[in-house]
C-alpha atoms as a PDB file:
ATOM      1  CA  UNK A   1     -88.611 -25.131  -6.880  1.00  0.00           C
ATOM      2  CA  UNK A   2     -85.755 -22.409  -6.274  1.00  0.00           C
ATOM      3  CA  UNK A   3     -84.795 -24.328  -3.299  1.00  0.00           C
ATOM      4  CA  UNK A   4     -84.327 -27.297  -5.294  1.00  0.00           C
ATOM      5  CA  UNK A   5     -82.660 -25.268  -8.053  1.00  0.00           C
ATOM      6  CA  UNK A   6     -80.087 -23.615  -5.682  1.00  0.00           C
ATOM      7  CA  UNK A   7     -79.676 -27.203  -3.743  1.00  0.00           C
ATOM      8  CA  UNK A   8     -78.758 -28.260  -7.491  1.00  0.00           C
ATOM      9  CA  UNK A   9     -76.130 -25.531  -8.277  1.00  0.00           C
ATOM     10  CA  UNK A  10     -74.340 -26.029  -4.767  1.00  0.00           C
ATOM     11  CA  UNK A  11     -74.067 -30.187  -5.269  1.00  0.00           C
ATOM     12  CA  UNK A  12     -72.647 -29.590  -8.951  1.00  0.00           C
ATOM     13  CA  UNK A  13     -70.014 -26.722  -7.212  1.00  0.00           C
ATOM     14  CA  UNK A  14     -69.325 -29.199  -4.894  1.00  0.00           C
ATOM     15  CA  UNK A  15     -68.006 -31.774  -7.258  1.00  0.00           C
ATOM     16  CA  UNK A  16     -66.631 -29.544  -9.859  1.00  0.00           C
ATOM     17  CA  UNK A  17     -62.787 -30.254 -10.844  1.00  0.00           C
ATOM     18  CA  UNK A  18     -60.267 -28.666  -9.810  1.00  0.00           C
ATOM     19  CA  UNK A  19     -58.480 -26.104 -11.627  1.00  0.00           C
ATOM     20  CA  UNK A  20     -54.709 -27.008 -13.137  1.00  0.00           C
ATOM     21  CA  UNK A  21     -53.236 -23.441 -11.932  1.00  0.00           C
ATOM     22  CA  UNK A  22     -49.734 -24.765 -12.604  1.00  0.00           C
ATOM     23  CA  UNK A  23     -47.352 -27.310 -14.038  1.00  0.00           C
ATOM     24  CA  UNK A  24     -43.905 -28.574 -11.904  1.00  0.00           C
ATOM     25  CA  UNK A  25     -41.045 -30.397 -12.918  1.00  0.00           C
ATOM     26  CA  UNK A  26     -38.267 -31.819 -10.704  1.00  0.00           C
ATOM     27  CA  UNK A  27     -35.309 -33.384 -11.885  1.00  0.00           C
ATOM     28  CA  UNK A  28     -32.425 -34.948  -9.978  1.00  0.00           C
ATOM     29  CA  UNK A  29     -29.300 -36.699 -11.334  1.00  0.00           C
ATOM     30  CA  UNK A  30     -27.728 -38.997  -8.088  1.00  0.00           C
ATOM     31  CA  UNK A  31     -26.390 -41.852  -7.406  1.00  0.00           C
ATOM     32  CA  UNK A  32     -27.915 -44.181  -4.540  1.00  0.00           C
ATOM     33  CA  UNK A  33     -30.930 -46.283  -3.623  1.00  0.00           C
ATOM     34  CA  UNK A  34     -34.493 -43.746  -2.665  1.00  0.00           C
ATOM     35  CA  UNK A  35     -35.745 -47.448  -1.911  1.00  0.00           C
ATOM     36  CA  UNK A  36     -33.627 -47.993   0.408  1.00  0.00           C
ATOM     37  CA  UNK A  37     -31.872 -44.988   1.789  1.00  0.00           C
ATOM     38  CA  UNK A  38     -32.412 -41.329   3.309  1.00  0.00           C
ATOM     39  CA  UNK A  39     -30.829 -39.429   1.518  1.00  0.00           C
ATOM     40  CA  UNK A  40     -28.747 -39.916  -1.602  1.00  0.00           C
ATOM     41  CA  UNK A  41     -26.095 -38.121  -3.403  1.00  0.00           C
ATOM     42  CA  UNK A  42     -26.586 -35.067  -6.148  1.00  0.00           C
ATOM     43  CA  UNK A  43     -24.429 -35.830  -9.380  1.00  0.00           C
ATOM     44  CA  UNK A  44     -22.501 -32.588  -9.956  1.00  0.00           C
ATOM     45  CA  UNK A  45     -22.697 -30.996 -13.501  1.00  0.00           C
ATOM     46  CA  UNK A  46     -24.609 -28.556 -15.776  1.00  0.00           C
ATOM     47  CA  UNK A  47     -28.362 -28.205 -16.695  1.00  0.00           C
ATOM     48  CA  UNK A  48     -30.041 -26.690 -19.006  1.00  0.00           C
ATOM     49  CA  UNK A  49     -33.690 -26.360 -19.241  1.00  0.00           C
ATOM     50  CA  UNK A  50     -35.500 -25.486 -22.467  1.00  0.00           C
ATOM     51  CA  UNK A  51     -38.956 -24.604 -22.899  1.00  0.00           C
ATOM     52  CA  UNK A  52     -40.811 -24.761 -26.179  1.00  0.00           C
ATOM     53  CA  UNK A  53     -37.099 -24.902 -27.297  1.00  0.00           C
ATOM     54  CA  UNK A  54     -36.114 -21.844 -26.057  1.00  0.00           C
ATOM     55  CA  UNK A  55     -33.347 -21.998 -23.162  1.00  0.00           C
ATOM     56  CA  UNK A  56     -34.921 -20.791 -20.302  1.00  0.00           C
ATOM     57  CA  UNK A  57     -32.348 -21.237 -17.589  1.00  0.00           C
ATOM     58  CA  UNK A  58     -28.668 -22.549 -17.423  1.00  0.00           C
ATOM     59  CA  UNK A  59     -27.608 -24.469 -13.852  1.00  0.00           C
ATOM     60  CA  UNK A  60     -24.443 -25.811 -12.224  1.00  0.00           C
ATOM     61  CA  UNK A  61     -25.549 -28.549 -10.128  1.00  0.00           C
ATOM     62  CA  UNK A  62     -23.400 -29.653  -7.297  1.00  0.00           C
ATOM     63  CA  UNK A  63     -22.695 -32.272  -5.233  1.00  0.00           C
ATOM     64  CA  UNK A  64     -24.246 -32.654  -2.215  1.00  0.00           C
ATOM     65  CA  UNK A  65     -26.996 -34.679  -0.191  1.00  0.00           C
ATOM     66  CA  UNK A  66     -30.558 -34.576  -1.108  1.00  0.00           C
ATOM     67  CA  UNK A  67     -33.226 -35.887   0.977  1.00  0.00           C
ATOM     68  CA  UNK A  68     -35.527 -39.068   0.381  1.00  0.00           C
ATOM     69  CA  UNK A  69     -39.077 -37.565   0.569  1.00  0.00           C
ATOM     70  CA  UNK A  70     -42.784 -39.634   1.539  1.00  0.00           C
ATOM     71  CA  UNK A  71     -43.526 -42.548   1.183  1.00  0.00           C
ATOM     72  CA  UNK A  72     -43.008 -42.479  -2.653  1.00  0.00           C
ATOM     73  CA  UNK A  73     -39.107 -42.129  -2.097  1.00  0.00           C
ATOM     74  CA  UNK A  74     -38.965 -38.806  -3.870  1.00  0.00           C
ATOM     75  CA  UNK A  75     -35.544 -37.664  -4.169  1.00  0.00           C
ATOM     76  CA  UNK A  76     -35.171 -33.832  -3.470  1.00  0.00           C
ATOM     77  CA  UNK A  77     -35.206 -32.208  -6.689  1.00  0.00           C
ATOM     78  CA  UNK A  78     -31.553 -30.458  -8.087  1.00  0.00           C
ATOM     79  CA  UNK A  79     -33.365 -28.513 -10.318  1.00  0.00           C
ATOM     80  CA  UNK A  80     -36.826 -27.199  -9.846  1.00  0.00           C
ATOM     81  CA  UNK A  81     -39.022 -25.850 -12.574  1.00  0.00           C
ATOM     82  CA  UNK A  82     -42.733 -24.300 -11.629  1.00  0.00           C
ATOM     83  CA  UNK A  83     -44.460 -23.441 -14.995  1.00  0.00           C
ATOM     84  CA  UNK A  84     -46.152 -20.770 -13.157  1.00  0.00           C
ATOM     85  CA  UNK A  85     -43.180 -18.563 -13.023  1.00  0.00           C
ATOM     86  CA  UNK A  86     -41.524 -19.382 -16.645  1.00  0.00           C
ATOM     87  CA  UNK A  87     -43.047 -15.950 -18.395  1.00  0.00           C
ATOM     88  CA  UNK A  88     -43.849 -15.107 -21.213  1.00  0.00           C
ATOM     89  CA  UNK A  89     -42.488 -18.211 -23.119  1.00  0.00           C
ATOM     90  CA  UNK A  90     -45.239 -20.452 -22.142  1.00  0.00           C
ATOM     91  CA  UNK A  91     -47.803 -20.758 -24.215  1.00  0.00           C
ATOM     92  CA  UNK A  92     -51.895 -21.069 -23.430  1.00  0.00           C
ATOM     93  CA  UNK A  93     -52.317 -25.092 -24.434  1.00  0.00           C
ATOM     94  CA  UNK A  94     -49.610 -27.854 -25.330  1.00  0.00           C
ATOM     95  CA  UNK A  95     -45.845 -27.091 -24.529  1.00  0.00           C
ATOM     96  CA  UNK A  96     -42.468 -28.935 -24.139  1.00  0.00           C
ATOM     97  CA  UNK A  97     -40.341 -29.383 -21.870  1.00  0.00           C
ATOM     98  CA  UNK A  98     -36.141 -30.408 -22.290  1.00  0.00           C
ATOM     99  CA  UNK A  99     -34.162 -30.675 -19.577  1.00  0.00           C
ATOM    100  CA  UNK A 100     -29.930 -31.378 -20.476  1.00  0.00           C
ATOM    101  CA  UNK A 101     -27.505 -32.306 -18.251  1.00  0.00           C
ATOM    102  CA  UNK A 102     -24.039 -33.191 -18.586  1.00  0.00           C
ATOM    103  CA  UNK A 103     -22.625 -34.698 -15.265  1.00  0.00           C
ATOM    104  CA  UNK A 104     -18.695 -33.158 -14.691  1.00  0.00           C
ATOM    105  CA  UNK A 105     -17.357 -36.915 -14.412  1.00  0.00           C
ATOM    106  CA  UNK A 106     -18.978 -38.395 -17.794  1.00  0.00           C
ATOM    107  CA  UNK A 107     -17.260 -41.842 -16.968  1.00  0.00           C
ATOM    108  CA  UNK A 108     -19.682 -41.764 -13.597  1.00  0.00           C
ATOM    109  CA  UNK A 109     -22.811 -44.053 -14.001  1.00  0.00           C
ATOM    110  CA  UNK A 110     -25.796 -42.273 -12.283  1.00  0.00           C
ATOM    111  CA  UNK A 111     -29.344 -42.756 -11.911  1.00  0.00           C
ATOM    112  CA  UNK A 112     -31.709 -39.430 -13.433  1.00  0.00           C
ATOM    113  CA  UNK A 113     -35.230 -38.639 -12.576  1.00  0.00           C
ATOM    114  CA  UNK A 114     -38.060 -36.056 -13.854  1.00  0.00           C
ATOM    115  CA  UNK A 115     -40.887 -35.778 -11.921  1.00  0.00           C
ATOM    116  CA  UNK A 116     -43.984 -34.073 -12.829  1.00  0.00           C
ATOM    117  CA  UNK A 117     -47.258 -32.905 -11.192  1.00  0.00           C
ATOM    118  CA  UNK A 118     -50.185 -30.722 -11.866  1.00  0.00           C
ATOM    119  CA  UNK A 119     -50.900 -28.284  -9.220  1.00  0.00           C
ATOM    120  CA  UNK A 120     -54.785 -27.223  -8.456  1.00  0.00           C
ATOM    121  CA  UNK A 121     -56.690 -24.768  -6.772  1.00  0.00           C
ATOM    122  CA  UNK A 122     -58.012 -26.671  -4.365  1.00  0.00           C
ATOM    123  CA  UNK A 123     -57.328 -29.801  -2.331  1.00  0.00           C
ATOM    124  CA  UNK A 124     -58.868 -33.303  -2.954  1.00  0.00           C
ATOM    125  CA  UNK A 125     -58.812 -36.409  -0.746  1.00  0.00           C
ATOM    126  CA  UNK A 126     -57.521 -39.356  -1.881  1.00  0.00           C
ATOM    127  CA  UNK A 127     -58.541 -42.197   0.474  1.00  0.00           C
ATOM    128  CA  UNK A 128     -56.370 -45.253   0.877  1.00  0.00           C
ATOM    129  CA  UNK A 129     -57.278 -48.013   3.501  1.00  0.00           C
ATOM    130  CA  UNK A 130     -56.849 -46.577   7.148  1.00  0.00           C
ATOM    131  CA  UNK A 131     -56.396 -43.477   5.767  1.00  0.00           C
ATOM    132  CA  UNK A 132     -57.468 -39.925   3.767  1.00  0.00           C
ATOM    133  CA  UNK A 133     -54.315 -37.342   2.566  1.00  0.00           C
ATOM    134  CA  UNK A 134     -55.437 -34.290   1.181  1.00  0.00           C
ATOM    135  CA  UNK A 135     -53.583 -32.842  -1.612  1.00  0.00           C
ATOM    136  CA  UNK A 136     -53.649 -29.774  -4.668  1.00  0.00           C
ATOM    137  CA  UNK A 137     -51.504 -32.142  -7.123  1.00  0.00           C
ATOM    138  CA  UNK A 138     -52.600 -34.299  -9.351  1.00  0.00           C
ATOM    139  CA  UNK A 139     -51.394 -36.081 -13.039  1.00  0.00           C
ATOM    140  CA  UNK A 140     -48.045 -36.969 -10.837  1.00  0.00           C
ATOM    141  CA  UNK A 141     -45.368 -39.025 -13.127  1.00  0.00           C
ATOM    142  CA  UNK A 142     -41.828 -39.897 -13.115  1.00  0.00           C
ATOM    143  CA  UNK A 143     -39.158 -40.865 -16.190  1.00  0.00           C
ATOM    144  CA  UNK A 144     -36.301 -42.609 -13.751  1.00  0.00           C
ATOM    145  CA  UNK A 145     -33.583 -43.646 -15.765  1.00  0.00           C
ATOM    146  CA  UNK A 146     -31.136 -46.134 -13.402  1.00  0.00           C
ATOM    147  CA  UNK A 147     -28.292 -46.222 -14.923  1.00  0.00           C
ATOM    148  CA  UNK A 148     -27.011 -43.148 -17.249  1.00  0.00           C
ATOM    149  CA  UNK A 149     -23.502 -42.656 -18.583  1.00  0.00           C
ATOM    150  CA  UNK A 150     -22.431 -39.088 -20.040  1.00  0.00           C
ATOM    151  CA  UNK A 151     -25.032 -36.540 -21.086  1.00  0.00           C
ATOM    152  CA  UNK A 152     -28.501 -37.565 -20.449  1.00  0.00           C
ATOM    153  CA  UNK A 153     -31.491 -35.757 -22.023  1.00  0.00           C
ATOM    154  CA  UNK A 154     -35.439 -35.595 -21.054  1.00  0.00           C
ATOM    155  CA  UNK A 155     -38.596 -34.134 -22.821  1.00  0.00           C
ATOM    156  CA  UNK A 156     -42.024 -34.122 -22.227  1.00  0.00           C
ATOM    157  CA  UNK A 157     -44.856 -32.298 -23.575  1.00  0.00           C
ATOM    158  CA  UNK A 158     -47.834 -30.829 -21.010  1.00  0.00           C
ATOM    159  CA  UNK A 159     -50.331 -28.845 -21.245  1.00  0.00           C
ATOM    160  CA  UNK A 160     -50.552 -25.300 -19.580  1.00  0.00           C
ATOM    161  CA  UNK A 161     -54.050 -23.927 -20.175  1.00  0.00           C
ATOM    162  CA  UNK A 162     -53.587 -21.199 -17.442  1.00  0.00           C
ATOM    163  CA  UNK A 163     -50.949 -19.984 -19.321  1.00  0.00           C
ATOM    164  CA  UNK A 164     -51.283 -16.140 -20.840  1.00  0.00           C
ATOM    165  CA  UNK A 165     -52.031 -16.103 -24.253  1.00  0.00           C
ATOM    166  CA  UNK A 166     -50.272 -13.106 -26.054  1.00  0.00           C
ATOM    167  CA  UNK A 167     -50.511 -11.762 -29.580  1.00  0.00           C
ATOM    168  CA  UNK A 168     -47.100 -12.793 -30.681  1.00  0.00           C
ATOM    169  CA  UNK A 169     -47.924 -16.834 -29.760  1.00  0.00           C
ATOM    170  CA  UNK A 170     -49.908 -16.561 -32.458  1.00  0.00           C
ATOM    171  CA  UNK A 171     -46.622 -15.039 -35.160  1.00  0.00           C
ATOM    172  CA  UNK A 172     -45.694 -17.403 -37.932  1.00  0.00           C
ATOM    173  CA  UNK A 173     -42.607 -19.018 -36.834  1.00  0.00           C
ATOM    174  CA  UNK A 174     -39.386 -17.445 -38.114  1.00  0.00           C
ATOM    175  CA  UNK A 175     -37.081 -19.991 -39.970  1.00  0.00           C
ATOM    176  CA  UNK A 176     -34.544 -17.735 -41.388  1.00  0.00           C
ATOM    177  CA  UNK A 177     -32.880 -13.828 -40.562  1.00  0.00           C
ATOM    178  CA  UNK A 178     -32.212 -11.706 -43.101  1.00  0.00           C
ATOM    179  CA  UNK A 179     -28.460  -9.229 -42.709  1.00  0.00           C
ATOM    180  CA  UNK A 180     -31.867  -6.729 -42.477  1.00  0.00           C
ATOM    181  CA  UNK A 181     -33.526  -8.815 -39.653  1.00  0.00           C
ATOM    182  CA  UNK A 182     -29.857  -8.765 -38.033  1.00  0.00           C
ATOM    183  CA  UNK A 183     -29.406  -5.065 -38.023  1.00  0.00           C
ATOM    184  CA  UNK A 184     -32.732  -4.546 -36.720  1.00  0.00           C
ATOM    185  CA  UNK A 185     -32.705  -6.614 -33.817  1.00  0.00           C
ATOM    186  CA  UNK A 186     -29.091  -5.248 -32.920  1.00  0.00           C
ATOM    187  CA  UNK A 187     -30.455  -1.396 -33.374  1.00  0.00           C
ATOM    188  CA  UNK A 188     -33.058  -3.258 -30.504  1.00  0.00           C
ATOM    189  CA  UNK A 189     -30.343  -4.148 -27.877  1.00  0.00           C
ATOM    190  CA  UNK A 190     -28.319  -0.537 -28.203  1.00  0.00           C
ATOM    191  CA  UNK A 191     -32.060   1.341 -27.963  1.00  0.00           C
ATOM    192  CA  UNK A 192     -31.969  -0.666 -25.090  1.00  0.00           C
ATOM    193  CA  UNK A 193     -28.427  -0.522 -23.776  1.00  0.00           C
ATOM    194  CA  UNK A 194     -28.660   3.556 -23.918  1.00  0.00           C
ATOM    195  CA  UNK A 195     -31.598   3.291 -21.711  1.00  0.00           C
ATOM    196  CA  UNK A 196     -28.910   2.857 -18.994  1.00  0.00           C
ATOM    197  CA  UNK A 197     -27.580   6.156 -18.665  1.00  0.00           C
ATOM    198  CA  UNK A 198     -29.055   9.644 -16.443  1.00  0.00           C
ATOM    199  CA  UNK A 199     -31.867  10.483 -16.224  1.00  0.00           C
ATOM    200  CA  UNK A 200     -32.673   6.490 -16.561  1.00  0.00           C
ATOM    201  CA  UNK A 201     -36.504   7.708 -17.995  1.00  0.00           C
ATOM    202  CA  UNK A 202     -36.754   4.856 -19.926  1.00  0.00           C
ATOM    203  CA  UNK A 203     -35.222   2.093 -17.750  1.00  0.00           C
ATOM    204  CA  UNK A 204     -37.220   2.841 -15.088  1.00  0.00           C
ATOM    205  CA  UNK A 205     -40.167   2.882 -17.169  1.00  0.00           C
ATOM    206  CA  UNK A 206     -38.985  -0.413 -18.461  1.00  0.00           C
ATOM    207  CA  UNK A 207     -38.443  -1.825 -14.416  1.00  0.00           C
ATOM    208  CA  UNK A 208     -42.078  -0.781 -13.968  1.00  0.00           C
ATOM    209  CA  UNK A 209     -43.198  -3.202 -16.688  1.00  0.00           C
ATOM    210  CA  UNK A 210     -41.407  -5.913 -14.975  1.00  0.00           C
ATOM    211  CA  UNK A 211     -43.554  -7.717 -12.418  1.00  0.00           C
ATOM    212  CA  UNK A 212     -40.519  -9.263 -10.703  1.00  0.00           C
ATOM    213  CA  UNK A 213     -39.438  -5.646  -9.936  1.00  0.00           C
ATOM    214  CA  UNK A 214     -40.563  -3.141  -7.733  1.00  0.00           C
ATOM    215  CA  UNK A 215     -39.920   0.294  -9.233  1.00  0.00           C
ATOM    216  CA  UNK A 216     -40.600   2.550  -6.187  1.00  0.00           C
ATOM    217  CA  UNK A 217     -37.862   0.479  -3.857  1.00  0.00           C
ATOM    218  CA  UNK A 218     -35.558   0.842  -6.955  1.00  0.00           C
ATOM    219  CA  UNK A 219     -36.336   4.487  -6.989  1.00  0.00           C
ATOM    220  CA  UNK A 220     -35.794   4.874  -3.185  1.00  0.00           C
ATOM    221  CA  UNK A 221     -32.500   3.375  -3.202  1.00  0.00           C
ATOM    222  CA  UNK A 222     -31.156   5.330  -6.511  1.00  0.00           C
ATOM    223  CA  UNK A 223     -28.984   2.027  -6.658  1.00  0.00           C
ATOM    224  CA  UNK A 224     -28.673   2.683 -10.839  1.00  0.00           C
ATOM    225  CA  UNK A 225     -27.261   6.398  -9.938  1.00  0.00           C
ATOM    226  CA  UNK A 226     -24.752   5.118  -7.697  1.00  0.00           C
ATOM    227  CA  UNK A 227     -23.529   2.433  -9.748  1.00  0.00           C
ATOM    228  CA  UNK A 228     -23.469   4.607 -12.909  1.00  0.00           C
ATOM    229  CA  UNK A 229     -21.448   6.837 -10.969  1.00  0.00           C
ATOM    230  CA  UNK A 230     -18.657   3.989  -9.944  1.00  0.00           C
ATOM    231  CA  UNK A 231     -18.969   3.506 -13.593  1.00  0.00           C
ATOM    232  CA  UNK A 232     -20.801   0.745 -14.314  1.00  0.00           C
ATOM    233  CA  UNK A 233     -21.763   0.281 -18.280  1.00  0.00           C
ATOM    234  CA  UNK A 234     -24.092  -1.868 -19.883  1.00  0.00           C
ATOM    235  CA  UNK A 235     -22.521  -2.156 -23.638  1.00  0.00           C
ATOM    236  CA  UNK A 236     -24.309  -3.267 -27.039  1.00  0.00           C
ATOM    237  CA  UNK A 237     -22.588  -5.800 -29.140  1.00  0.00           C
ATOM    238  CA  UNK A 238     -22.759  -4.792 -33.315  1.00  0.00           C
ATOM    239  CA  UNK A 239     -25.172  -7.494 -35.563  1.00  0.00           C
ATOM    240  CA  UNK A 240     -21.819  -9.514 -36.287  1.00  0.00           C
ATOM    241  CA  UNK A 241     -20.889  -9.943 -32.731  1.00  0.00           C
ATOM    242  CA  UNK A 242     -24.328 -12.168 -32.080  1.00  0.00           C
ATOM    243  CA  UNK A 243     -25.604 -15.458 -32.349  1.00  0.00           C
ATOM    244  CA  UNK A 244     -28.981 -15.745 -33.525  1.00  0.00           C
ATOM    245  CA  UNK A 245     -30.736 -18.773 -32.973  1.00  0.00           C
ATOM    246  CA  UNK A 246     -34.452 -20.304 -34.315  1.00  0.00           C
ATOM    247  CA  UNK A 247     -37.081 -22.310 -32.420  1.00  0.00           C
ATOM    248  CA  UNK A 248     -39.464 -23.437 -34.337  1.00  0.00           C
ATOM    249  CA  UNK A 249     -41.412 -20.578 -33.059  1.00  0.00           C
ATOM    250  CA  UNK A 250     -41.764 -17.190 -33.252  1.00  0.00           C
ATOM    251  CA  UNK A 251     -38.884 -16.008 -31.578  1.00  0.00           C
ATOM    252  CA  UNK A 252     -35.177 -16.124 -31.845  1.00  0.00           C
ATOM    253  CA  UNK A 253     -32.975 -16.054 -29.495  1.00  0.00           C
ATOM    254  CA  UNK A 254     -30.064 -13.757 -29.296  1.00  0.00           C
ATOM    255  CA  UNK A 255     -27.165 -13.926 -27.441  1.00  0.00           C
ATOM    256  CA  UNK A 256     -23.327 -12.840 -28.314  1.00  0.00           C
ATOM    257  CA  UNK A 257     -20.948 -14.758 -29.311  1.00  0.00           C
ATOM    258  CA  UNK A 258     -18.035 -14.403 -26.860  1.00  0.00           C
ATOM    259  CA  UNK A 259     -18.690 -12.538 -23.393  1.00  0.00           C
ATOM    260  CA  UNK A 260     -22.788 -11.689 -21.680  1.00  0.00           C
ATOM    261  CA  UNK A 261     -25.001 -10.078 -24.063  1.00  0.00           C
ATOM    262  CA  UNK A 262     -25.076  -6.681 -23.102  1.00  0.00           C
ATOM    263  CA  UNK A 263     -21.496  -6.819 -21.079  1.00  0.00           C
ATOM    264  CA  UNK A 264     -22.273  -7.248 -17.669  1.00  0.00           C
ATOM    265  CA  UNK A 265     -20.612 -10.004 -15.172  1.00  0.00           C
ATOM    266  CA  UNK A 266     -19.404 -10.171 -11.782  1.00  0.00           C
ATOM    267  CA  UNK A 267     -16.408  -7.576 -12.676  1.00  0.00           C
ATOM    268  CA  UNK A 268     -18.465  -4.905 -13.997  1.00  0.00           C
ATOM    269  CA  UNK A 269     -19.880  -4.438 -10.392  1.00  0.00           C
ATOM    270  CA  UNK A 270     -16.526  -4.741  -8.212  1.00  0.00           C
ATOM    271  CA  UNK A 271     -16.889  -0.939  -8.590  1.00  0.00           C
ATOM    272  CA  UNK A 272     -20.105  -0.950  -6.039  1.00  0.00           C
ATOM    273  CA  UNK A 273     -18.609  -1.199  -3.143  1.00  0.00           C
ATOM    274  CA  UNK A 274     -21.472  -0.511  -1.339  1.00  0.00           C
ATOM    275  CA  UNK A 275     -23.021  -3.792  -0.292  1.00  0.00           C
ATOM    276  CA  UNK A 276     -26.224  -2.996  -0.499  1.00  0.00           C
ATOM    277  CA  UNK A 277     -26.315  -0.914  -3.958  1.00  0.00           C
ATOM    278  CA  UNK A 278     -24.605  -3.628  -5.741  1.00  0.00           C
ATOM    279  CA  UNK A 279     -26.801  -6.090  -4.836  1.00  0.00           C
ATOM    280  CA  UNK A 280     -29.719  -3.656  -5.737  1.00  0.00           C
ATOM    281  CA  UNK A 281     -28.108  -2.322  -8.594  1.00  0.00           C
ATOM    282  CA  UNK A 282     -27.161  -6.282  -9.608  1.00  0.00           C
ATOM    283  CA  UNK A 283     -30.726  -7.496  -9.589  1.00  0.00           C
ATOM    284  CA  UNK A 284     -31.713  -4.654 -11.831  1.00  0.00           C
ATOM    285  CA  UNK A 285     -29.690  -4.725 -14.282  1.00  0.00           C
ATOM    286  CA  UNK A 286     -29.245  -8.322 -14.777  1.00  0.00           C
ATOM    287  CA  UNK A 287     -33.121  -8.607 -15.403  1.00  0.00           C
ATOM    288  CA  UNK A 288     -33.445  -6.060 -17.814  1.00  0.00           C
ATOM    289  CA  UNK A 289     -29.833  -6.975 -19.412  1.00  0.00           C
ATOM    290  CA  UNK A 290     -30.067 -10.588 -19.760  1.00  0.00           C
ATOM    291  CA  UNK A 291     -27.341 -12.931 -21.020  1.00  0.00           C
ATOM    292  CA  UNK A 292     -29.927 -13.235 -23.962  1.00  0.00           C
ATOM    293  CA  UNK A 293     -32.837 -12.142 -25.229  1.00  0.00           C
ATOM    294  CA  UNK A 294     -35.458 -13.414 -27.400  1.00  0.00           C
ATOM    295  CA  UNK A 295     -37.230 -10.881 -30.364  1.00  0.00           C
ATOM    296  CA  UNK A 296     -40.167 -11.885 -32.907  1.00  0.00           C
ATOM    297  CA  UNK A 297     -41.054 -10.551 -36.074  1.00  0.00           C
ATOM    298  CA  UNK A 298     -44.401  -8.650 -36.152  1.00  0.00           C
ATOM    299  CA  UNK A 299     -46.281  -8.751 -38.572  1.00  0.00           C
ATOM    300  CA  UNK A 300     -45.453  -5.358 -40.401  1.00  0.00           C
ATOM    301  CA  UNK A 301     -41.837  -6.387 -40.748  1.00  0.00           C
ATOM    302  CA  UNK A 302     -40.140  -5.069 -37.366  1.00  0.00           C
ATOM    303  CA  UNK A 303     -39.039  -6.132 -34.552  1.00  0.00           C
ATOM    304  CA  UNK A 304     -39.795  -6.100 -30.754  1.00  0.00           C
ATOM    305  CA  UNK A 305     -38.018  -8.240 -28.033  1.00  0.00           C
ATOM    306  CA  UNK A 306     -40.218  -9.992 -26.238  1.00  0.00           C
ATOM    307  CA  UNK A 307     -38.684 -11.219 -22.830  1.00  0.00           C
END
């Protein structure tokens, strides 16, 4: 009877589903035929990608060839967006998805595609006469728009169950900021600016924190006490030098008005001339000093940035 049992519990492992361990979304803007050709041409421009409504990334997309891929004609993808490595923004269960673009020549008719696919944690076969292809993806789709003029816009909602689920997700959204809320989120970004400065306690507390940072090669390079000392500065705006912007959501997104949030571009490091160090110091910085920020509202009234 155990044998039987056991026998049991190894069929039903067998044919258990596949785990969903990510979400990825491709889109491409080109002009030519995937039907027909190689390779076809990128439509240079500007993306932006939102999740949940909050920008997540901003792109210039050039021109240039892109590959014809399989035999679904899949056009190599000009911007490429794995849920797996969004952060904190996506949430445990349904989210959205926008992607903008608006091409540099908006008199240019192009052809737009998002693809999607789920990506598992193990391969399955999917047998076709003649032949079996193995593969981890699975709830594959395309929107393929053929012929777009000007500014073209996609959304789709998915669900990301292996997604963390934080405290915060669960805030009531914010609809409207206070001159209070203001002051309090801008008191956030210069307790944050000043963490920039010897002996860099907090910001290398804050760099441990960060899983795409390693704090002990940071710490064995000293690549912040070099650039502070070719006087790089990382500068907090006042309350009526930002934009503040809703989502529906919890959090509001911050960003100043004129100029990167907390001051830092491609100038402020021309001081580095170390190769090295200001690529080092570069990295840093520009992950813990965004161009914006987003902050919620806990529930006792404060504050706390949140990526």
């Amino acid at each position: 009877m155990k044998k039987l049992a056991l026998a049991l519990l190894l069929v039903a492992a067998s044919v258990a589903p596949a785990g969903i361990i990510n979400v990825e979304f491709k889109f491409t803007p080109f002009v030519g035929d995937p039907a027909k050709d190689k390779e076809v041409t990128i439509v240079a421009g500007k993306a932006q990608v939102f999740i949940n409504n909050v920008q997540l990334a901003e792109q210039e997309v050039h021109e240039e060839k892109a590959a014809v891929l399989f035999d679904e004609h899949e056009v190599g993808p000009a911007v490429w967006v794995p849920m797996s490595s969004v952060g904190p923004v996506l949430r445990k269960g349904k989210n959205k998805i926008r992607i903008e673009f608006a091409p540099n020549d908006p008199a240019k008719t192009y052809r737009a595609q998002l693809r999607w696919a789920s990506v598992t944690d193990q391969a399955t076969e999917e047998v076709e006469p003649g032949s079996v292809k193995a593969t981890n993806q699975a709830n594959e789709g395309v929107d393929d728009r053929k012929a777009v003029k000007g500014k073209v816009v996609f959304e789709r909602e998915f669900v990301a169950d292996f997604a963390l689920d934080l405290p915060w997700h669960h805030y009531p959204a914010v609809t409207s900021l206070t001159e209070d809320d203001k002051q309090k989120i801008a008191g956030l970004l210069k307790t944050r600016a000043e963490w920039f400065q010897p002996d860099f306690v907090a910001l290398y507390k804050a760099i441990d924190e960060n899983e795409a940072l390693k704090v002990d090669d940071v710490r064995k390079a000293r690549c912040l006490e070099a650039a502070y000392e070719a006087g790089v500065r990382v500068t907090a705006p006042q309350a009526g030098e930002l934009e503040f912007a809703t989502t529906g959501g919890p959090e509001v997104v911050v960003t100043r008005k004129a100029g990167a949030l907390f001051g830092l571009d491609e100038k402020t490091f021309a001081a580095v001339k170390d190769e090295e160090t200001q690529m080092c110091s570069g990295m840093v910085l520009s992950v813990i000093y965004p161009g914006h920020i987003a902050a919620v509202r806990k529930p006792d009234g404060s504050w706390a940035i949140v990526f």
